[in-house]
Protein backbone atom coordinates (compact mmCIF):
# COMPACT_ATOMS: atom_id res chain seq x y z
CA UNK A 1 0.00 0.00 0.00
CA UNK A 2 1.45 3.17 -1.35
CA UNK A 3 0.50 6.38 1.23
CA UNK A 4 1.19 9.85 -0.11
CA UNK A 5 0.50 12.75 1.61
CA UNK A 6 -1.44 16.05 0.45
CA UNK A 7 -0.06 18.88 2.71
CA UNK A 8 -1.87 22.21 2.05
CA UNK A 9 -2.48 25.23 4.14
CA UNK A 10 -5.46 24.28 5.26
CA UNK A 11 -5.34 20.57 5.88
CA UNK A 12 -3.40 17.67 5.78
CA UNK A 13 -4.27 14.16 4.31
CA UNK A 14 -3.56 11.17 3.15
CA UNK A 15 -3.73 9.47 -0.18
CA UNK A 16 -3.73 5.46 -0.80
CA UNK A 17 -2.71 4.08 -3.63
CA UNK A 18 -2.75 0.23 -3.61
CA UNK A 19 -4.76 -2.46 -6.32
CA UNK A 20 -7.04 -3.65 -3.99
CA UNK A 21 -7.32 -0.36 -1.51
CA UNK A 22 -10.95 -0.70 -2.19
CA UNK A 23 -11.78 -3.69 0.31
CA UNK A 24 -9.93 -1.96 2.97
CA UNK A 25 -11.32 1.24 2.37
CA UNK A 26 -13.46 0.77 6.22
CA UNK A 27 -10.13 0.53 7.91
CA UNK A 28 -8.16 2.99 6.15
CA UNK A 29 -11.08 5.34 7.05
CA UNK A 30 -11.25 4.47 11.00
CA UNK A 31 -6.99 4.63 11.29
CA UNK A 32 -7.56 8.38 10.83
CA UNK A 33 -9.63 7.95 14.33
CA UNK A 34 -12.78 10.02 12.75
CA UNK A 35 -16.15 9.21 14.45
CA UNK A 36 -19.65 9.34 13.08
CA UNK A 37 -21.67 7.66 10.28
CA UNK A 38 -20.65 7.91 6.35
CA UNK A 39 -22.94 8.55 3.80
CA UNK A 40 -21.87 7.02 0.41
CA UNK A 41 -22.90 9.43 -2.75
CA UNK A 42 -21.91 7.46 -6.18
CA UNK A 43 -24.10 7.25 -9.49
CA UNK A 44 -26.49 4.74 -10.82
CA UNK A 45 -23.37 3.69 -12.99
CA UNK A 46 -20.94 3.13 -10.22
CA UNK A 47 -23.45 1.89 -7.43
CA UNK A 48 -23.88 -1.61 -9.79
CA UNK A 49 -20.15 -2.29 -9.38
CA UNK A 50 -18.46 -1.35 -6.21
CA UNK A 51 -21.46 0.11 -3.72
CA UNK A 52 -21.74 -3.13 -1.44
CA UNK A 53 -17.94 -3.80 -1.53
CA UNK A 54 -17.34 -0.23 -0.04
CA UNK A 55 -20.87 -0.48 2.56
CA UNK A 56 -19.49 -3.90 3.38
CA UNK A 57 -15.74 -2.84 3.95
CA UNK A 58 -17.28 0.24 6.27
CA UNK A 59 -19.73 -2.11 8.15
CA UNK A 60 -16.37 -4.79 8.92
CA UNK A 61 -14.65 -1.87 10.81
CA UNK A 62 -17.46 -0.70 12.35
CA UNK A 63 -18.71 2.49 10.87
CA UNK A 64 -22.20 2.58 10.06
CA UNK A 65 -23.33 3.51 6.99
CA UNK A 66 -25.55 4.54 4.30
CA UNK A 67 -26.22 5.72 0.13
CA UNK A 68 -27.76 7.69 -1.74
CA UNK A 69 -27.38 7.17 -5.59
CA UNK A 70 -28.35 9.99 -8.20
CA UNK A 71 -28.54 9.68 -12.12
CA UNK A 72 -24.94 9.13 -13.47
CA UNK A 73 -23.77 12.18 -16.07
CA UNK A 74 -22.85 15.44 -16.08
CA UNK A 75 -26.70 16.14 -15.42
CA UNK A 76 -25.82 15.71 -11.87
CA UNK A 77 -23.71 18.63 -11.42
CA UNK A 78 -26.66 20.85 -10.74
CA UNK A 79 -27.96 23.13 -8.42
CA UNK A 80 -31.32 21.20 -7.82
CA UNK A 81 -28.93 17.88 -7.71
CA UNK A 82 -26.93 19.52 -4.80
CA UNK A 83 -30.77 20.55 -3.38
CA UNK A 84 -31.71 16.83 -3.04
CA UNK A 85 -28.59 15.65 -1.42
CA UNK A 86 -28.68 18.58 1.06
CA UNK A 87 -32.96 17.31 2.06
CA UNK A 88 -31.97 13.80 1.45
CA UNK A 89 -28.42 14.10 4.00
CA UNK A 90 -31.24 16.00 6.78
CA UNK A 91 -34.11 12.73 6.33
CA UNK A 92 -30.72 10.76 7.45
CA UNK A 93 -30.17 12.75 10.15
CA UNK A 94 -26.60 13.75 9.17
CA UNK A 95 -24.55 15.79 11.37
CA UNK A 96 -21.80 17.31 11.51
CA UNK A 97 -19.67 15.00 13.11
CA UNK A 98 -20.52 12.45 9.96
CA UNK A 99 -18.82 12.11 6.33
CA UNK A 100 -19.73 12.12 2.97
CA UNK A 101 -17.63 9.44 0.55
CA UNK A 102 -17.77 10.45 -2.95
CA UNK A 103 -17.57 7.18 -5.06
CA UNK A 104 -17.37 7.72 -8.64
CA UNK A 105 -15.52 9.59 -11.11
CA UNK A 106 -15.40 13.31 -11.53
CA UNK A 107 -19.00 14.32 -11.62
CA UNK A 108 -19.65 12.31 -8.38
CA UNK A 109 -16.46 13.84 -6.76
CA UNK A 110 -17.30 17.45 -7.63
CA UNK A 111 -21.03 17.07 -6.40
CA UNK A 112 -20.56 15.04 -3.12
CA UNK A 113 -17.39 17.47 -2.39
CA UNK A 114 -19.63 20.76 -3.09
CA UNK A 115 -22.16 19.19 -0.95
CA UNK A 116 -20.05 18.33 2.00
CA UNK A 117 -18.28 21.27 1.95
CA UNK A 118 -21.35 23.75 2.22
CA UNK A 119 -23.73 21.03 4.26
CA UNK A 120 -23.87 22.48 7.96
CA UNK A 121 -20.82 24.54 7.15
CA UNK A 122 -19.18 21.64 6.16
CA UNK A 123 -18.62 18.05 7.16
CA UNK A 124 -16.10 15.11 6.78
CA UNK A 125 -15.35 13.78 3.11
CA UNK A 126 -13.68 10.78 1.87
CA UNK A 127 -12.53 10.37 -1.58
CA UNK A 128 -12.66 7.37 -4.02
CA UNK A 129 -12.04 7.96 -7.40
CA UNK A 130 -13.08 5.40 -9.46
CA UNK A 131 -12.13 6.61 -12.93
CA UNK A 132 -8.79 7.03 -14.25
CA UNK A 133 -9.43 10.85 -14.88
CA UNK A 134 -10.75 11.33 -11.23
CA UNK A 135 -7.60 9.45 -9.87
CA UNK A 136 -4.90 11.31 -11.25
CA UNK A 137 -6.49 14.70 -11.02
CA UNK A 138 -9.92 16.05 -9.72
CA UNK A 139 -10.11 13.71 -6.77
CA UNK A 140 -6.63 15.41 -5.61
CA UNK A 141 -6.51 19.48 -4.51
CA UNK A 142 -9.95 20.17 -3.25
CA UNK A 143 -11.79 21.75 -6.12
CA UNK A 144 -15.46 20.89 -6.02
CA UNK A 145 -18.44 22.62 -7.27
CA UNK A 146 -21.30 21.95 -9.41
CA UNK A 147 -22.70 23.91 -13.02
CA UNK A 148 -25.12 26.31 -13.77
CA UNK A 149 -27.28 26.16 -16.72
CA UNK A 150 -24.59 28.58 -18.64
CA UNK A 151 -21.43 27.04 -18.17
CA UNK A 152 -19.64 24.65 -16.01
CA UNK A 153 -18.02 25.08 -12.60
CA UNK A 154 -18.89 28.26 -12.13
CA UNK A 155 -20.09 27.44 -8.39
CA UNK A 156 -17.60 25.37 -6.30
CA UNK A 157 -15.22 25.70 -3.22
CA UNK A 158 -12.35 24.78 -2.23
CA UNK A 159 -12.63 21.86 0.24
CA UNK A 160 -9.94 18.99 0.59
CA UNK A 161 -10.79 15.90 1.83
CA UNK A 162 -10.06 13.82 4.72
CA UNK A 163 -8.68 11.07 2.94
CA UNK A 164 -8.46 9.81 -0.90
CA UNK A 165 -8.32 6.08 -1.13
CA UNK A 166 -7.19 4.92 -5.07
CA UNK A 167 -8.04 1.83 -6.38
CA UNK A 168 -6.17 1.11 -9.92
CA UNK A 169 -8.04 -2.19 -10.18
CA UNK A 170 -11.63 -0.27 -10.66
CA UNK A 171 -9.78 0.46 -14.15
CA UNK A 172 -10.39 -2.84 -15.07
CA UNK A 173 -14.27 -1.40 -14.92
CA UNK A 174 -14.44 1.24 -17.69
CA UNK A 175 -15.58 0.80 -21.30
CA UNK A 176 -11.83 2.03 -23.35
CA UNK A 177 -13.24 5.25 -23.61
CA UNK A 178 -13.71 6.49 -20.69
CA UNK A 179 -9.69 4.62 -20.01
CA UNK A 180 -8.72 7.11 -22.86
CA UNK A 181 -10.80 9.96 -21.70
CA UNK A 182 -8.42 10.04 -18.84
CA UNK A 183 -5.34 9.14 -20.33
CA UNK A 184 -5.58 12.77 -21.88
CA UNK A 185 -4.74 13.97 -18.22
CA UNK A 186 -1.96 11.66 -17.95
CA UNK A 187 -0.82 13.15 -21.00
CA UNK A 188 -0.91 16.14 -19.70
CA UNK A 189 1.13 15.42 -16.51
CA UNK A 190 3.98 13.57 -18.92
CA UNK A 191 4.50 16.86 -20.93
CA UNK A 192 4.16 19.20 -17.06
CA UNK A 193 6.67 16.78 -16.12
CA UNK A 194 9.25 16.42 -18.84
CA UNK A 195 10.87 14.24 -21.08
CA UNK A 196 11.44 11.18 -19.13
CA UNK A 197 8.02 10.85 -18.13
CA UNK A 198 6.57 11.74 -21.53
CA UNK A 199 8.81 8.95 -23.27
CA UNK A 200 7.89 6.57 -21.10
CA UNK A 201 4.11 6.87 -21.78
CA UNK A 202 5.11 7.21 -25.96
CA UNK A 203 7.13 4.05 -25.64
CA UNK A 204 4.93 1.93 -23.28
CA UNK A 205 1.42 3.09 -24.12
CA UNK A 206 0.19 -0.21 -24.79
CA UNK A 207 0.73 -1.51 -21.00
CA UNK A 208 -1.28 1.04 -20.04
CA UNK A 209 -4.26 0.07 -22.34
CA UNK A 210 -4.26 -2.91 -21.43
CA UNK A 211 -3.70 -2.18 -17.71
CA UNK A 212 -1.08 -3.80 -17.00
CA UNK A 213 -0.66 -2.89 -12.81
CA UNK A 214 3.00 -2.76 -12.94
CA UNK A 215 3.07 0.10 -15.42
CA UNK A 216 -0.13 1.55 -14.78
CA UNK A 217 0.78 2.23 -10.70
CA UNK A 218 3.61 4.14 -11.19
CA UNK A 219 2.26 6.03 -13.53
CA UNK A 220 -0.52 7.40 -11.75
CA UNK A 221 1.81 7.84 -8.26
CA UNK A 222 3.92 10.27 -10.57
CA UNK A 223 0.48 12.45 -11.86
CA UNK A 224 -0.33 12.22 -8.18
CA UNK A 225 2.77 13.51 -7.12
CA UNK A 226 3.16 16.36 -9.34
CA UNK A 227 -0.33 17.75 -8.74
CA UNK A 228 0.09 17.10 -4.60
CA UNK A 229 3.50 19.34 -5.17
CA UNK A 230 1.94 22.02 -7.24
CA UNK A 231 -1.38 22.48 -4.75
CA UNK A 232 1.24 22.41 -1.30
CA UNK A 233 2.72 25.47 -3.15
CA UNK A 234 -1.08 26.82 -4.67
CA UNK A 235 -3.79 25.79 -3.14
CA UNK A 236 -5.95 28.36 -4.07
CA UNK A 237 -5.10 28.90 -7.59
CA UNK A 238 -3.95 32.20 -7.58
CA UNK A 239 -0.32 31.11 -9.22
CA UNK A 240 1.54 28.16 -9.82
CA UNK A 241 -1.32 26.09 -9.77
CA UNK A 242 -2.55 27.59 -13.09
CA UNK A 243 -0.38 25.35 -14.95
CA UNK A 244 -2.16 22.29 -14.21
CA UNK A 245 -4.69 24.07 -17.07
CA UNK A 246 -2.52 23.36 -19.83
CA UNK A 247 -4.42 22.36 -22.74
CA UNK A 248 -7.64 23.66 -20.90
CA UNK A 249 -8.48 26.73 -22.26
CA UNK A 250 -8.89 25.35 -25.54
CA UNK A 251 -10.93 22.78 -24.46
CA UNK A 252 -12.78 24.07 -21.99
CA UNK A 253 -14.06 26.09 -25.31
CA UNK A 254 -14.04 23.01 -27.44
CA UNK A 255 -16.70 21.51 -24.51
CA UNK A 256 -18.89 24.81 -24.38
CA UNK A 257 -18.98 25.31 -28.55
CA UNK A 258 -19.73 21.66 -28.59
CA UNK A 259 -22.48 22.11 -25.84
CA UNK A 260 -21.27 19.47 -24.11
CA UNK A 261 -22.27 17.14 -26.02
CA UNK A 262 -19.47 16.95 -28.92
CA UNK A 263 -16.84 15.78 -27.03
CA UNK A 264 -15.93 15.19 -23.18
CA UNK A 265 -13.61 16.48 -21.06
CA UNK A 266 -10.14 14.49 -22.00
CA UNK A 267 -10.98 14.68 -25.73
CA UNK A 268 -11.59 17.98 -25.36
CA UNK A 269 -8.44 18.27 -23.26
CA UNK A 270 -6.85 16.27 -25.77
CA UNK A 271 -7.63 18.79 -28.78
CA UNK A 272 -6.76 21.79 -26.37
CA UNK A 273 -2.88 20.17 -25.62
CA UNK A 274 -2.16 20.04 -29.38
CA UNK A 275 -3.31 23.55 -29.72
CA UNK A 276 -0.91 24.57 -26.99
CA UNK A 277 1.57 22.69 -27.92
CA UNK A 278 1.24 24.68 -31.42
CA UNK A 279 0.98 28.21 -29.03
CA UNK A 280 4.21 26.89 -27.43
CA UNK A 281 6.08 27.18 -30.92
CA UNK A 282 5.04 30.19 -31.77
CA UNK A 283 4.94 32.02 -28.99
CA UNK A 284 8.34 30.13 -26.89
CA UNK A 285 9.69 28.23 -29.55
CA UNK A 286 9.18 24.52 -27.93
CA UNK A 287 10.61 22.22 -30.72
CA UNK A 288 7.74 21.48 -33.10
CA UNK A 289 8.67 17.65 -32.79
CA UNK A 290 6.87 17.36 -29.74
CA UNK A 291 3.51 18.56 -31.49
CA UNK A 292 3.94 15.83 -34.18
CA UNK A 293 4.48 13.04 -31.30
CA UNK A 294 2.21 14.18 -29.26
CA UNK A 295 -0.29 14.08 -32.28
CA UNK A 296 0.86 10.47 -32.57
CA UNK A 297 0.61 9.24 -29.17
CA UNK A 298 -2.91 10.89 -28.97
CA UNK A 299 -4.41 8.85 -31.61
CA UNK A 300 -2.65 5.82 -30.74
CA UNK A 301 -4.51 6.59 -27.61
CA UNK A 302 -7.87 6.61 -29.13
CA UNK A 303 -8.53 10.35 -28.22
CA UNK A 304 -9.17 12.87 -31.36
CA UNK A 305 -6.23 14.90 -32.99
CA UNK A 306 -8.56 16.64 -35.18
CA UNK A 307 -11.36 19.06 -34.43
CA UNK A 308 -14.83 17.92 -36.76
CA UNK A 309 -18.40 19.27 -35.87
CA UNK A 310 -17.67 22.37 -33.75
CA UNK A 311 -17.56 25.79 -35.08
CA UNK A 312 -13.88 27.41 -34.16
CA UNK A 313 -15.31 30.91 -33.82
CA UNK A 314 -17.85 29.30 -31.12
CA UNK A 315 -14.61 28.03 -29.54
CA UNK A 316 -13.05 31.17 -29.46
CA UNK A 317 -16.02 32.90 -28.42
CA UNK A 318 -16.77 30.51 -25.87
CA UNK A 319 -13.15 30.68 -24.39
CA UNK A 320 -13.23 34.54 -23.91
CA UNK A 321 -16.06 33.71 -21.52
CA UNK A 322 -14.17 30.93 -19.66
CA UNK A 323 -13.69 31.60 -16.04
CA UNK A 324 -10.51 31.31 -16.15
CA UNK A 325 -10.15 33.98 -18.89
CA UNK A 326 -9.71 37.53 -17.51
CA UNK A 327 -10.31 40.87 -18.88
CA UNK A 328 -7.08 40.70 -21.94
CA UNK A 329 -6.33 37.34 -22.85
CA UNK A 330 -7.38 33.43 -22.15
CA UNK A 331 -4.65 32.94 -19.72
CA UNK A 332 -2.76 30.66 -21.61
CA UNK A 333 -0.62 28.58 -20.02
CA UNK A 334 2.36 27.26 -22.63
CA UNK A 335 5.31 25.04 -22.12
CA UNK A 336 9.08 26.20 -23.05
CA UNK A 337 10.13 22.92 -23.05
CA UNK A 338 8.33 19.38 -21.64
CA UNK A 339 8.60 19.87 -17.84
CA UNK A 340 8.98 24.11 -18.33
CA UNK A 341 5.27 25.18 -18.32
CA UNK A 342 4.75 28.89 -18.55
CA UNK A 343 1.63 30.78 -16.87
CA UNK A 344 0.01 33.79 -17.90
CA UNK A 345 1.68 33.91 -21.23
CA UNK A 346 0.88 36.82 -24.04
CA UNK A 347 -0.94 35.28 -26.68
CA UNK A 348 -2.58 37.74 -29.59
CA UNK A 349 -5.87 37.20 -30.68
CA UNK A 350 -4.54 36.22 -34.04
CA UNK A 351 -2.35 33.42 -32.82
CA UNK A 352 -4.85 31.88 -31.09
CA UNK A 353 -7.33 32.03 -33.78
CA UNK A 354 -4.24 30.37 -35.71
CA UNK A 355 -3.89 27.80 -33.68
CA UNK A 356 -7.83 26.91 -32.71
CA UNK A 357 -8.74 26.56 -36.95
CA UNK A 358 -5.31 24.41 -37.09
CA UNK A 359 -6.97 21.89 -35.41
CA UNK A 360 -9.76 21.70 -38.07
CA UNK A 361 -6.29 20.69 -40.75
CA UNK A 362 -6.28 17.48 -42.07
CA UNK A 363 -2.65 17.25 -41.14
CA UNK A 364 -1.66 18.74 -37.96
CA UNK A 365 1.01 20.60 -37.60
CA UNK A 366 1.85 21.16 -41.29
């Protein structure tokens, strides 16, 4: 059992990372000496696979405990969602001395962290990320929230969690693409990371596809890792933690001009990192290599390297809007070279227009 641990300024946790953490999850839980009863929120997805295993691994060390399953999809995320859970938590009688357990990927992790965090001011929360995207990023840091009808994310908090317990065997559970979905974020922490980490992904690919647990562990210790070091130093995004968006600005607008509906979050992601990678030539003069084998190890992945049924005005358009965006550019976070990201760098409108309708080219990068 591999134990990490999250140390930010305003709490300090651990993070389990073991093929088979799930049936221990009930002990893991009470060697952190918390008291009270925990109150599983997963999907109607998740709740099918792993629900009982987790009650049952609660119940064997003692903790009572109970569900509540809503719809799974990114439906969930929603204000009237976050409603239910807050009437459904009072019927159980939920205090504060309980804990919520998000089980589930993103969606569920986001939701049942939003909800603990503003239920009675706040209450206990586990996390167990059950998708590959959730386990190397948005289970980690403390960003929760839920969407409004106009755009995603745009109510959340910052809340971190008591504990994050990581199961690589619930991999073994998704349909291949929701495994490529998040290996776009794993992509992303190869080229944050640099050149070692990048190669090894571009040479070994395969062992991750077919999840092979000597490969795949390591792999997702070192996203882990790298996010856990960047949020110690940010944990309120108001620096260094910006350049865990790379490749997100550009597909945060590829998933708005696409209402949602186009493409999801890593092959949005996906698109956005070629783009970037295209800003980082132009703008810092990365070696344009690393665009063409990125390109390459993106569609060996099974995630899109070209941009077909979204408008790229919409894109644009849709990006100036972005949260993220302020008043003069999209915040564009670029890389120098793989493991040198750069925040906050000066991109013209014209570039990025460039490099959004390059991604509509038959042949990248040419």
């Amino acid at each position: 059992m591999i134990q990490l641990l999250a140390n930010t300024r305003s709490k300090e946790y651990p993070i389990y990372l073991s093929g088979g953490a799930l049936e221990e999850s009930g002990d893991l839980w009470r060697s952190l000496g918390r008291g009270g009863k925990v109150v599983i929120i997963t999907d109607s997805n998740v709740a099918g696979i792993c629900l009982s295993q987790v009650e049952d691994s609660f119940r064997a060390a003692g903790v009572e405990v109970d569900n509540i399953v809503v719809d799974a999809g990114e439906g969930a995320k929603s204000i009237s969602q976050a409603s239910q859970l807050y009437s459904r938590l009072f019927e159980m009688d939920t205090r504060r001395c309980d804990t919520v357990c998000a089980l589930g990927g993103g969606v569920v992790g986001d939701l049942a962290g939003f909800v603990a965090s503003t239920y009675m001011r706040g209450i206990g929360l586990i996390q167990i990320p059950t998708t590959l995207l959730s386990q190397v990023d948005s289970s980690i840091g403390g960003k929760v929230g839920i969407n409004i009808e106009e755009a995603k994310n745009y109510v959340g908090s910052f809340y971190q969690p008591d504990i994050v317990i990581t199961d690589p065997n619930l991999l073994r559970t998704l349909p291949p693409e929701q495994l490529s979905e998040g290996l776009a974020e794993v992509v992303k922490y190869t080229l944050l990371y640099g050149e070692d980490f990048f190669e090894a992904l571009e040479v070994s690919y395969t062992r991750f596809q077919g999840l092979d647990m000597a490969f795949v562990e390591p792999v997702i210790r070192r996203c882990i890792e790298y996010k856990l070091a960047v949020v110690s130093e940010d944990e309120r995004d108001r620096g260094r933690r910006a350049v865990l968006n790379l490749g997100h600005s550009v597909g945060h607008g590829i998933e708005a001009a696409g209402r949602y509906k186009a493409y999801s979050h890593g092959q949005a992601v996906a698109l956005g990192l070629l783009a970037a990678l295209r800003l980082s030539y132009e703008v810092l003069q990365l070696d344009p290599e690393y665009r063409d084998r990125l390109r390459v190890l993106l569609d060996a992945l099974g995630l899109p390297v070209r941009l077909e049924g979204v408008d790229a005005g919409e894109v644009l358009s849709a990006m100036a809007s972005d949260k993220k965006a302020d008043d003069t550019s999209a915040n564009m976070v670029l890389l120098r070279e793989l493991g040198e990201p750069v925040i906050n760098c000066d991109v013209s409108a014209t570039q990025l227009e460039y490099a959004v309708n390059s991604l509509m080219a038959v042949e990248q990068g040419r």
